[in-house]
N, C-alpha and C. Protein backbone atom coordinates (compact mmCIF):
# COMPACT_ATOMS: atom_id res chain seq x y z
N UNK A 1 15.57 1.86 -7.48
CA UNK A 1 15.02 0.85 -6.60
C UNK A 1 15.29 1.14 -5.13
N UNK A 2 16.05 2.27 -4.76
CA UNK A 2 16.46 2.60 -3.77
C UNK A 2 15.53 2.61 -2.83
N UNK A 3 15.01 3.84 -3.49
CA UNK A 3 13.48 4.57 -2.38
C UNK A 3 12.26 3.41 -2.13
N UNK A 4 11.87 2.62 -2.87
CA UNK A 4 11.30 1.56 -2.54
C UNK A 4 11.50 0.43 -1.68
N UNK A 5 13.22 -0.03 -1.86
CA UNK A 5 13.33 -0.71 -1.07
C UNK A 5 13.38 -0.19 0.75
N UNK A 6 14.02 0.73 0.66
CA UNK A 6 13.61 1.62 2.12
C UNK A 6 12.27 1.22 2.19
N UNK A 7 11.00 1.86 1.27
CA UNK A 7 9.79 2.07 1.92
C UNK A 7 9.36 0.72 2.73
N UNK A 8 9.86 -0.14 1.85
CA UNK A 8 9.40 -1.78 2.32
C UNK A 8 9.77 -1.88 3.69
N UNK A 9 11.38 -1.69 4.00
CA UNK A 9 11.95 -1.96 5.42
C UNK A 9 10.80 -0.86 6.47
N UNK A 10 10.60 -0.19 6.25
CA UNK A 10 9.79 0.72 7.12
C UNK A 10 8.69 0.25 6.81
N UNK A 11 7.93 -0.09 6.12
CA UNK A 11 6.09 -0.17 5.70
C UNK A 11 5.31 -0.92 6.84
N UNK A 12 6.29 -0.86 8.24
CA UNK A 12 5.67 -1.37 9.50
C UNK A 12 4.94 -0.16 10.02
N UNK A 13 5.75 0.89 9.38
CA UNK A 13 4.73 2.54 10.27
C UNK A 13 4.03 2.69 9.07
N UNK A 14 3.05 1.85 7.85
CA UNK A 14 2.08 1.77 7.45
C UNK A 14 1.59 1.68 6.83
N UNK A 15 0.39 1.04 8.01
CA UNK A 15 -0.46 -0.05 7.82
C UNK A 15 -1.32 -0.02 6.78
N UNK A 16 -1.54 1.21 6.38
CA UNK A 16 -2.73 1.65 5.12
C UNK A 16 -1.92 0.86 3.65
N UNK A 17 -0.90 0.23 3.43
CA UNK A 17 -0.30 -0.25 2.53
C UNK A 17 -0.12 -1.89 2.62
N UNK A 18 0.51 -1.96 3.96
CA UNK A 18 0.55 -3.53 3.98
C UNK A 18 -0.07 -4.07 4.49
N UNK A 19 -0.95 -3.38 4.99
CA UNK A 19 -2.54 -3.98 5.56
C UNK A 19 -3.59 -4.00 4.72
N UNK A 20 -3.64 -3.72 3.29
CA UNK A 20 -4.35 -3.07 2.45
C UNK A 20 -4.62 -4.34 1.77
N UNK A 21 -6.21 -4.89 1.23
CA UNK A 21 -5.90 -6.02 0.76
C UNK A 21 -5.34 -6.34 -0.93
N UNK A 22 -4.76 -4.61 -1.75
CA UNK A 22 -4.54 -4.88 -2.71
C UNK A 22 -2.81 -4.76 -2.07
N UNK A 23 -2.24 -5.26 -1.37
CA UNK A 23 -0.97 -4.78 -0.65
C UNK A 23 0.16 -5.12 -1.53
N UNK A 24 0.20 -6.41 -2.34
CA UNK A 24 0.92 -6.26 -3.81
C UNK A 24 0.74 -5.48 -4.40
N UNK A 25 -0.17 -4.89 -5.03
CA UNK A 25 -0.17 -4.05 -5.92
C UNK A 25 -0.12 -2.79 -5.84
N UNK A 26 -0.20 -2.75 -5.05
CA UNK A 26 0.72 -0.96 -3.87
C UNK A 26 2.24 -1.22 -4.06
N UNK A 27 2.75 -2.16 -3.52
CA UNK A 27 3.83 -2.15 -3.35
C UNK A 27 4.43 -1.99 -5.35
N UNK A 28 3.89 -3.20 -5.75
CA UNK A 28 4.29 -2.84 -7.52
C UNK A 28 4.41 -1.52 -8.24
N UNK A 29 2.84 -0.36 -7.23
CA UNK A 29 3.10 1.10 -8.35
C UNK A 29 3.73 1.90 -7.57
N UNK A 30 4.17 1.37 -6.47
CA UNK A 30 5.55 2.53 -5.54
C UNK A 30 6.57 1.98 -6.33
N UNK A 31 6.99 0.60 -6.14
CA UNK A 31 8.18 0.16 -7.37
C UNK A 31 8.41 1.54 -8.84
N UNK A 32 6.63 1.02 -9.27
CA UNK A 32 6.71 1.51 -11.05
C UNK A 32 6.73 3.10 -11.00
N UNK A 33 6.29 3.79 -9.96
CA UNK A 33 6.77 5.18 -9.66
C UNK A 33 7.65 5.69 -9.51
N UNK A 34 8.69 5.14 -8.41
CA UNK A 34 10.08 4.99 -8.02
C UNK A 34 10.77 5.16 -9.33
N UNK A 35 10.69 3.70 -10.43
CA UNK A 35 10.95 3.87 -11.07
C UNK A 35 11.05 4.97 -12.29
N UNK A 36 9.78 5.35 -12.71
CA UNK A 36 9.35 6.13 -13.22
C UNK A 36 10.35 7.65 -13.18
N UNK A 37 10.40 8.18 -11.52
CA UNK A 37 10.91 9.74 -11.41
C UNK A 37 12.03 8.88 -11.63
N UNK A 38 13.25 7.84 -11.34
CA UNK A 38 14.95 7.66 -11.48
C UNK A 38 14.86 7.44 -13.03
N UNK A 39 13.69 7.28 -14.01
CA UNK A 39 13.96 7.64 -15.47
C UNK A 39 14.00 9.07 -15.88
N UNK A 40 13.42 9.61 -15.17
CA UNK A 40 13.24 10.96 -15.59
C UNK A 40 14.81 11.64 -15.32
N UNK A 41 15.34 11.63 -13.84
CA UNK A 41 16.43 11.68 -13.41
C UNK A 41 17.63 11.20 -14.41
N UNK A 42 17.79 10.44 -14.73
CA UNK A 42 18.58 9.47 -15.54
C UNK A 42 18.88 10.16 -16.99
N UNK A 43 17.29 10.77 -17.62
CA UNK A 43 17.23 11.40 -18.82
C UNK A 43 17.79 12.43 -18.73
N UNK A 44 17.19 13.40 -17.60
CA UNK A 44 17.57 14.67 -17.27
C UNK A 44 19.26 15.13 -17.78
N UNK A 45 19.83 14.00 -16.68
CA UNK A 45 21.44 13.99 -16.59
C UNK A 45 21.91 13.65 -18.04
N UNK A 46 21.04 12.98 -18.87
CA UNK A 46 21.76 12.81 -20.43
C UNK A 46 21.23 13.99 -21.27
N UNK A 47 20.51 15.23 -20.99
CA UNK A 47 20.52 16.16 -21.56
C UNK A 47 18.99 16.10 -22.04
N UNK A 48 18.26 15.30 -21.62
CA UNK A 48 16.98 15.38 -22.01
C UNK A 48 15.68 15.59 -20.96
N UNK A 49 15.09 16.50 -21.26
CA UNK A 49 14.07 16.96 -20.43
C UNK A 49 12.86 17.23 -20.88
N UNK A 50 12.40 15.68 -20.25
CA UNK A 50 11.27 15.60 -20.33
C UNK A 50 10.42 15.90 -19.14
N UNK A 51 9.73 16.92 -18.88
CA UNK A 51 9.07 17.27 -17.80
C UNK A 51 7.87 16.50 -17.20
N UNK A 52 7.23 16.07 -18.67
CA UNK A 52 5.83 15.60 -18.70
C UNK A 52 6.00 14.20 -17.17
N UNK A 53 6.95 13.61 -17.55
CA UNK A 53 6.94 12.38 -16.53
C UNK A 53 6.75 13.07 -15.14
N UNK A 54 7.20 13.77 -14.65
CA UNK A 54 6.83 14.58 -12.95
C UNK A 54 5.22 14.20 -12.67
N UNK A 55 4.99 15.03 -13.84
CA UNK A 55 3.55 15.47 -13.59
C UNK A 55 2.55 13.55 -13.40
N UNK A 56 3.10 13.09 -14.11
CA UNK A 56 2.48 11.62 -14.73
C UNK A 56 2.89 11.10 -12.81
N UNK A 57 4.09 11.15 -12.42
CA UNK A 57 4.67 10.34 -11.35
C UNK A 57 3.73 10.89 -10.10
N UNK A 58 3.46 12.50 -10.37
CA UNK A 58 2.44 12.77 -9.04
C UNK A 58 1.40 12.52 -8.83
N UNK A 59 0.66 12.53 -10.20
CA UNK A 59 -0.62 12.00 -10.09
C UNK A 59 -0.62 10.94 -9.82
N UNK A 60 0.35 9.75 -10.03
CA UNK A 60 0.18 8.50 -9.75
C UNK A 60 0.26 8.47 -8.46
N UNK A 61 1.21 8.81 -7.53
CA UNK A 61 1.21 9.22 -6.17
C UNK A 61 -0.06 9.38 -5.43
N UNK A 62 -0.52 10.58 -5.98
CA UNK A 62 -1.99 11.19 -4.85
C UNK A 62 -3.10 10.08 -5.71
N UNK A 63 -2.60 9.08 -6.54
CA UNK A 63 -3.87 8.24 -6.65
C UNK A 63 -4.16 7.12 -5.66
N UNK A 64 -2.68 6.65 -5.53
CA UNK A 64 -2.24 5.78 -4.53
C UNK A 64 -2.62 5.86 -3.23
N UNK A 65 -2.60 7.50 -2.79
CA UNK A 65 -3.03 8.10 -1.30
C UNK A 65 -4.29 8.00 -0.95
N UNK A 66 -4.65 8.08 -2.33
CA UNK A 66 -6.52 8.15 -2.65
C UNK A 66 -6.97 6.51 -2.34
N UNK A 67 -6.09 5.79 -2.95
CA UNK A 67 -6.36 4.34 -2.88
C UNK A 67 -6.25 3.80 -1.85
N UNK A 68 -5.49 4.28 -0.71
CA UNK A 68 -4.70 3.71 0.45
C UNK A 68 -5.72 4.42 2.17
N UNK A 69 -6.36 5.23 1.59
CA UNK A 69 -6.39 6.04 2.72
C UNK A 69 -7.52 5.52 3.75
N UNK A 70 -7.41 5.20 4.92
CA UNK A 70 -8.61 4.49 5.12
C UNK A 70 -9.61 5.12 5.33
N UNK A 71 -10.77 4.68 5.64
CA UNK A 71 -12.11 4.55 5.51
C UNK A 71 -12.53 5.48 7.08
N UNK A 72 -13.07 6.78 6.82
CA UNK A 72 -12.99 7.85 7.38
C UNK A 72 -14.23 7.50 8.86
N UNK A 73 -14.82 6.49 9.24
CA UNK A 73 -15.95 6.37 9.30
C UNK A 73 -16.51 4.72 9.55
N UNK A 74 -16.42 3.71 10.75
CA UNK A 74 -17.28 2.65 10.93
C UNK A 74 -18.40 2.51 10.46
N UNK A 75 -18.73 1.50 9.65
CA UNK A 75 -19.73 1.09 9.15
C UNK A 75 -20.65 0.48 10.27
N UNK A 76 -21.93 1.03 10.27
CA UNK A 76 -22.88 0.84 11.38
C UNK A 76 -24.42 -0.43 10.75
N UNK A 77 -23.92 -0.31 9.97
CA UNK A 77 -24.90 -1.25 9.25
C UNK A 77 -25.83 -2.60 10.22
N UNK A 78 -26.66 -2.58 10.15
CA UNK A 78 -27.40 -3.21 11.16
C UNK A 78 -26.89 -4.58 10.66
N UNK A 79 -27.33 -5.42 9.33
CA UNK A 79 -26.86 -6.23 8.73
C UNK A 79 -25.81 -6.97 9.32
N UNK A 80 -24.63 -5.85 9.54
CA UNK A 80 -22.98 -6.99 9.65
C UNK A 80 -22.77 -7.20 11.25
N UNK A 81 -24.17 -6.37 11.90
CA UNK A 81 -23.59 -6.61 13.27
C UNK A 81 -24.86 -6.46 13.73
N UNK A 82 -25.39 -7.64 14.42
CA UNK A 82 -26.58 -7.70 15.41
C UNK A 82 -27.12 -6.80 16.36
N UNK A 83 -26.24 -5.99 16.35
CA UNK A 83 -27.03 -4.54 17.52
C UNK A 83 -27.59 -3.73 16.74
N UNK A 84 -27.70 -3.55 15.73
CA UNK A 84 -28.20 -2.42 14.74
C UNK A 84 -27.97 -1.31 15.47
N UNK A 85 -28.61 -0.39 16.25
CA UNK A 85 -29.25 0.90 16.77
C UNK A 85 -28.21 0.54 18.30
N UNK A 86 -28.52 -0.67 18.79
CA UNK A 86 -28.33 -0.73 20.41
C UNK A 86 -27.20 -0.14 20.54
N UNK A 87 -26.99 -0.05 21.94
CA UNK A 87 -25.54 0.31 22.73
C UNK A 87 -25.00 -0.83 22.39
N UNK A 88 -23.60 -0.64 22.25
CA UNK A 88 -22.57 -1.42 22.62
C UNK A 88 -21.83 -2.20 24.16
N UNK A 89 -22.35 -3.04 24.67
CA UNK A 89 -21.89 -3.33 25.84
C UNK A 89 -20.66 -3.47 26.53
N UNK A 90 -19.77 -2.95 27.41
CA UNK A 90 -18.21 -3.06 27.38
C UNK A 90 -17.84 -4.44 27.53
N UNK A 91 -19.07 -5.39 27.97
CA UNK A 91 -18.81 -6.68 28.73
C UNK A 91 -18.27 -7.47 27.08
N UNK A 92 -19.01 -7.04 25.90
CA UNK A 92 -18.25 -7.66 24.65
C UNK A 92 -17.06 -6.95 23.82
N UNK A 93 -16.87 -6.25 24.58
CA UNK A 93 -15.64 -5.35 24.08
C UNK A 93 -14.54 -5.86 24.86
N UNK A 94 -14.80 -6.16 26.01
CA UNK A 94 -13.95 -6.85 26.80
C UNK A 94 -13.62 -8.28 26.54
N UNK A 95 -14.98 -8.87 25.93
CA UNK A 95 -14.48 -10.45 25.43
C UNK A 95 -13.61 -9.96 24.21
N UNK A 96 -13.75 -9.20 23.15
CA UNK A 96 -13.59 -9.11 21.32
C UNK A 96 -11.88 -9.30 22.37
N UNK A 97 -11.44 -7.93 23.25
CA UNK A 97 -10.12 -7.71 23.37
C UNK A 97 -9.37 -8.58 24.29
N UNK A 98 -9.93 -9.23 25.04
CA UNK A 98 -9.91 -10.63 25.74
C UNK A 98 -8.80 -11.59 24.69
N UNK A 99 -10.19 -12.26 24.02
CA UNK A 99 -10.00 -13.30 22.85
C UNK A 99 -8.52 -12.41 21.77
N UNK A 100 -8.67 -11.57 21.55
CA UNK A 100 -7.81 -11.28 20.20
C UNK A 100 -6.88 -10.35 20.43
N UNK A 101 -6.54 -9.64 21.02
CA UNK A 101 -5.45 -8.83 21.88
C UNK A 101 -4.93 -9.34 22.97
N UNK A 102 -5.22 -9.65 23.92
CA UNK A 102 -4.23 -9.97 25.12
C UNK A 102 -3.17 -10.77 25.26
N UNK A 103 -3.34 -11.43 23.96
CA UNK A 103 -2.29 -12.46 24.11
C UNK A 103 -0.98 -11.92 24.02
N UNK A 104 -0.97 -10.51 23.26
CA UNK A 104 0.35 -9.72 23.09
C UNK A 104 0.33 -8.85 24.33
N UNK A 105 -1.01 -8.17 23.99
CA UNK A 105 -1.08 -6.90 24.80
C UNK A 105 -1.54 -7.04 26.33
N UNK A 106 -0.75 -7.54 27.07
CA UNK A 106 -0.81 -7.93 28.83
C UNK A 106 0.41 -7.70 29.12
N UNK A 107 0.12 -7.75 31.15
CA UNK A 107 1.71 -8.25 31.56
C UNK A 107 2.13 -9.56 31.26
N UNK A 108 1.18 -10.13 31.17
CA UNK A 108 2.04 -11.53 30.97
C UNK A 108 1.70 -12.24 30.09
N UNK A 109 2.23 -11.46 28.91
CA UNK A 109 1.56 -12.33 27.25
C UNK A 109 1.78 -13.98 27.17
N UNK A 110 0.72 -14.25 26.29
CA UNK A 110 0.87 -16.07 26.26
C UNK A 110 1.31 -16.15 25.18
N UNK A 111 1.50 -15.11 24.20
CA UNK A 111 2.16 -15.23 22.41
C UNK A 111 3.55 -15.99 22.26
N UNK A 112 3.97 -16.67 21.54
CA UNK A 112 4.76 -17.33 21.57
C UNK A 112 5.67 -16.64 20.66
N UNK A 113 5.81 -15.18 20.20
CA UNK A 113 6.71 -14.34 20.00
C UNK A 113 6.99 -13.02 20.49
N UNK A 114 5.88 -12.42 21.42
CA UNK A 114 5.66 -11.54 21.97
C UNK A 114 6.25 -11.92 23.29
N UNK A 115 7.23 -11.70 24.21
CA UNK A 115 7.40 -11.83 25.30
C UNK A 115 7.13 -10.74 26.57
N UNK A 116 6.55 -9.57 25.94
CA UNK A 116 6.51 -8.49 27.09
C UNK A 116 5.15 -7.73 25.87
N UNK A 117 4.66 -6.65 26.41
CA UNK A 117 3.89 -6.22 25.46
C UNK A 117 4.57 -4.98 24.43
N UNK A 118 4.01 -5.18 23.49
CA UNK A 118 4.65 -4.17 22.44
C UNK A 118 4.63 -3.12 22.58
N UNK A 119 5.18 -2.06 22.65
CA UNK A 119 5.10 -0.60 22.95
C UNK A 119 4.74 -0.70 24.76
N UNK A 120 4.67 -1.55 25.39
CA UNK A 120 4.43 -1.58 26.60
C UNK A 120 2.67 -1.27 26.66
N UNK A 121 2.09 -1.37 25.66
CA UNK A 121 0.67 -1.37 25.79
C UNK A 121 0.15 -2.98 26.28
N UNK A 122 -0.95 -2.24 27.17
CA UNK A 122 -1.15 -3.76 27.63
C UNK A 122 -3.19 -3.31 28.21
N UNK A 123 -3.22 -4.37 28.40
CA UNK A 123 -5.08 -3.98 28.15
C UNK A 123 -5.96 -5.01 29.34
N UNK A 124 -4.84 -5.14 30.26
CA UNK A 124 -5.51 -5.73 31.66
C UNK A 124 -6.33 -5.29 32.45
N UNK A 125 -6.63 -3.35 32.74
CA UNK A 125 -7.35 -3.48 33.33
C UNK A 125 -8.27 -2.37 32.44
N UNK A 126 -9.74 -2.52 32.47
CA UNK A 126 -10.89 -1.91 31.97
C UNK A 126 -10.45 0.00 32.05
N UNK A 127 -10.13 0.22 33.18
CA UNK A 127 -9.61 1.38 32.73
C UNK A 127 -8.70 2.47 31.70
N UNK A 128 -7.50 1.16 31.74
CA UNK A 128 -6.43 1.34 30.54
C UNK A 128 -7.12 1.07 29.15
N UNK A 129 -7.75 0.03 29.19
CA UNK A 129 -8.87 -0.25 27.73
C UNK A 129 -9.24 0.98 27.22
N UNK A 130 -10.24 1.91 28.00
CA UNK A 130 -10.78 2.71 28.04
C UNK A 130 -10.13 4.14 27.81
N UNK A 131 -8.40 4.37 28.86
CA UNK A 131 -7.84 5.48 27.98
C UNK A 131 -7.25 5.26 26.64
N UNK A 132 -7.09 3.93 25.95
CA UNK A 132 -6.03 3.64 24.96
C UNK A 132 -7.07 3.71 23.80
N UNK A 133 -8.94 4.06 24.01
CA UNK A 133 -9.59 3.65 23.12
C UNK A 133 -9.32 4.36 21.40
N UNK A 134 -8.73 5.76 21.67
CA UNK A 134 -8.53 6.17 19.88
C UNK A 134 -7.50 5.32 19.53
N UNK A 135 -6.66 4.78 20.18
CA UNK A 135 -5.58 4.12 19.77
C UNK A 135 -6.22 3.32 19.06
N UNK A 136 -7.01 2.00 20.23
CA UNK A 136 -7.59 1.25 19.49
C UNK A 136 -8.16 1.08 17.94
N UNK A 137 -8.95 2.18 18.51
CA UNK A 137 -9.99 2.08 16.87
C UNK A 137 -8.69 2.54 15.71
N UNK A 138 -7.51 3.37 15.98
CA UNK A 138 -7.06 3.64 14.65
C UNK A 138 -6.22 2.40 14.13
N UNK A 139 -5.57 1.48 15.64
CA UNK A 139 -4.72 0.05 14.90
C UNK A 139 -5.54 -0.60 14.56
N UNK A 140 -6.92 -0.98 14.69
CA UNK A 140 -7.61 -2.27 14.71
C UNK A 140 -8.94 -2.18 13.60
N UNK A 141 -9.40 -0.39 14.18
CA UNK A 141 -10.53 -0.51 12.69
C UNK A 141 -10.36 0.78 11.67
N UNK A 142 -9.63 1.25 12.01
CA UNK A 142 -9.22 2.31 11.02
C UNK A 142 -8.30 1.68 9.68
N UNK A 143 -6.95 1.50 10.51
CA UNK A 143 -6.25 1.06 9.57
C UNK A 143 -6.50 -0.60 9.29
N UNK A 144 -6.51 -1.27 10.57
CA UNK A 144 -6.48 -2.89 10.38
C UNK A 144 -5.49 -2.89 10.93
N UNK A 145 -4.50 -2.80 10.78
CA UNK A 145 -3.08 -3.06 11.54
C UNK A 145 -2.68 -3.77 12.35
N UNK A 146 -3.61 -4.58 13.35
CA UNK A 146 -3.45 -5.02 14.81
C UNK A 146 -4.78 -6.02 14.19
N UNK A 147 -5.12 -7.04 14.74
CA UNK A 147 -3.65 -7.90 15.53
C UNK A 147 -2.47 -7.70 14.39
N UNK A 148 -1.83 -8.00 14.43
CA UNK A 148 -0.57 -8.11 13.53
C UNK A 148 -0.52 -9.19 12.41
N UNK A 149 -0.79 -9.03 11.51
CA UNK A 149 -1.08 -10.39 10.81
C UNK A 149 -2.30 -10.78 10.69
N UNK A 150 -3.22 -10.26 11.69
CA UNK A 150 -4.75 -10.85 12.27
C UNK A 150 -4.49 -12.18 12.65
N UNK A 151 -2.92 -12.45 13.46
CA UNK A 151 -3.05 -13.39 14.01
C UNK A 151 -3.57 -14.53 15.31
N UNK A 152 -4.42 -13.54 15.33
CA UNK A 152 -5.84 -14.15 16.33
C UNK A 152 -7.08 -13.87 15.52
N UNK A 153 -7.07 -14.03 14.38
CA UNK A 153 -8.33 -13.69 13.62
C UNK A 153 -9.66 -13.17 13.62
N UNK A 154 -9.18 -11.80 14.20
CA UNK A 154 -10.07 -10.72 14.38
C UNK A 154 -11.16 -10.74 13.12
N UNK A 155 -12.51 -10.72 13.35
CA UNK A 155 -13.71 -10.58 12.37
C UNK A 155 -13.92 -9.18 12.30
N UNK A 156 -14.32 -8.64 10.90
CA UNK A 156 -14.96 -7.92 10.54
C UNK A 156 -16.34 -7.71 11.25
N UNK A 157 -16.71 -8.41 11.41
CA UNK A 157 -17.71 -7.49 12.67
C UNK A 157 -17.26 -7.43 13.97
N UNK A 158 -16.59 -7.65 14.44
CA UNK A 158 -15.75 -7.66 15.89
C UNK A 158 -14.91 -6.19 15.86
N UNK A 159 -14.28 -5.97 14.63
CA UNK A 159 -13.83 -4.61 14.25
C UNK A 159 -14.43 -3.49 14.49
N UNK A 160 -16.14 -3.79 13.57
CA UNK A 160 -17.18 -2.83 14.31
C UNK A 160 -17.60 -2.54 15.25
N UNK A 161 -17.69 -3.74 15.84
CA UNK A 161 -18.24 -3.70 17.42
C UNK A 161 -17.36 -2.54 17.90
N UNK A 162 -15.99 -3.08 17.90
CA UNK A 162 -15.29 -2.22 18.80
C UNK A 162 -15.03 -0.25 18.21
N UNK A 163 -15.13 -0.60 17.25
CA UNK A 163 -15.45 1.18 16.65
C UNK A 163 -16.78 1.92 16.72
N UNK A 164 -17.84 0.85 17.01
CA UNK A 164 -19.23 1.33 17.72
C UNK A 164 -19.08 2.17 18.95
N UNK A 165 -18.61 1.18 19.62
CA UNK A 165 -18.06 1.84 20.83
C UNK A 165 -17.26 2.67 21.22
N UNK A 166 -16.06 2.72 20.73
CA UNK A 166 -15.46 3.82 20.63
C UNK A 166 -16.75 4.81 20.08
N UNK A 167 -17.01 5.08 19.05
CA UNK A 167 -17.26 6.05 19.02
C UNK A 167 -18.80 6.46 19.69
N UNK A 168 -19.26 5.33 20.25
CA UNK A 168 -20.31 5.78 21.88
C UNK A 168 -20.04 6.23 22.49
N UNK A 169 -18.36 6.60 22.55
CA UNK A 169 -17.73 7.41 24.17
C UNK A 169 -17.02 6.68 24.42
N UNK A 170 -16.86 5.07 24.58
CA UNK A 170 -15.80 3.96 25.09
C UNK A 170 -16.36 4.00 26.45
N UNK A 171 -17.29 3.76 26.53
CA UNK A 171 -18.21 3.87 28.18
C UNK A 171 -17.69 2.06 28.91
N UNK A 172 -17.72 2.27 29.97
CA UNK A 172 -17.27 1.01 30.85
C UNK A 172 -18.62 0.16 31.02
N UNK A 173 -19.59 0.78 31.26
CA UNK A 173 -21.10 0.69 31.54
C UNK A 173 -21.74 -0.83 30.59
């Protein structure tokens, strides 16, 4: 139970697990894996060697990686987001990060647990927006990760929006 419980204390560096919406049940087959190799271990030391379990514990592993890994690629779908084809305008990229980021990420956050910005990222002026944009897209639509909790309840199409753009260039225009 060792290695699991570590992973938990750390599973803040990631997000592809506890951001994940099967995020119990990730956490259950790192448990039943964990478990799994300290039986093998356990046997080993009583004189029995069974190899077969390795093989069983890795595959379960790279299934997990397979399961976890995010989504290589913004969905552009005309459907979930009213621009279909159009440009992305910065003037709504600036509201999406307005409304649902700043409250952490400023000099002078209004979050009522955030008192300074996290990592010292902060998204006041259009320029900084603009160099921090891979960041962006990997906390917010890659992994999900950010807001934190989605405690400004970032939309699924607001996600896109902003990975549209990014990947338009992150133009100010």
């Amino acid at each position: 139970m060792t290695l699991p419980v570590v992973f938990i204390m750390i599973s803040n560096h990631f997000p592809n697990t506890f951001a994940h919406q099967m995020n119990w049940m990730i956490l259950v087959a790192i448990i039943l894996i964990g478990a799994t190799v300290r039986h093998f271990f356990n046997l080993k030391n009583k004189g029995h060697l069974n190899i077969w379990i390795l093989p069983i514990a890795t595959a379960a592993i790279f299934a997990l990686i397979f399961v976890t890994k995010p989504a290589s690629t913004v969905s552009n779908s005309p459907d979930k987001v009213s621009f279909g084809t159009e440009h992305i305008p910065f003037a709504l990229v600036r509201t999406i990060l307005d409304q649902r980021c700043l409250s952490c990420h400023s000099a002078t956050p209004t979050d009522d647990v955030f008192r300074i910005a996290p990592k010292g990222i902060m998204f006041d002026s259009d320029k900084k927006i603009q160099s921090l944009a891979s960041l962006i897209k990997t906390q917010t639509v890659t992994t999900i990760a950010m807001p934190l909790g989605n405690k400004t309840g970032i939309t699924p199409e607001e996600r896109i929006i902003l990975g549209r753009w990014i990947e338009e260039g992150a133009s100010l225009e």
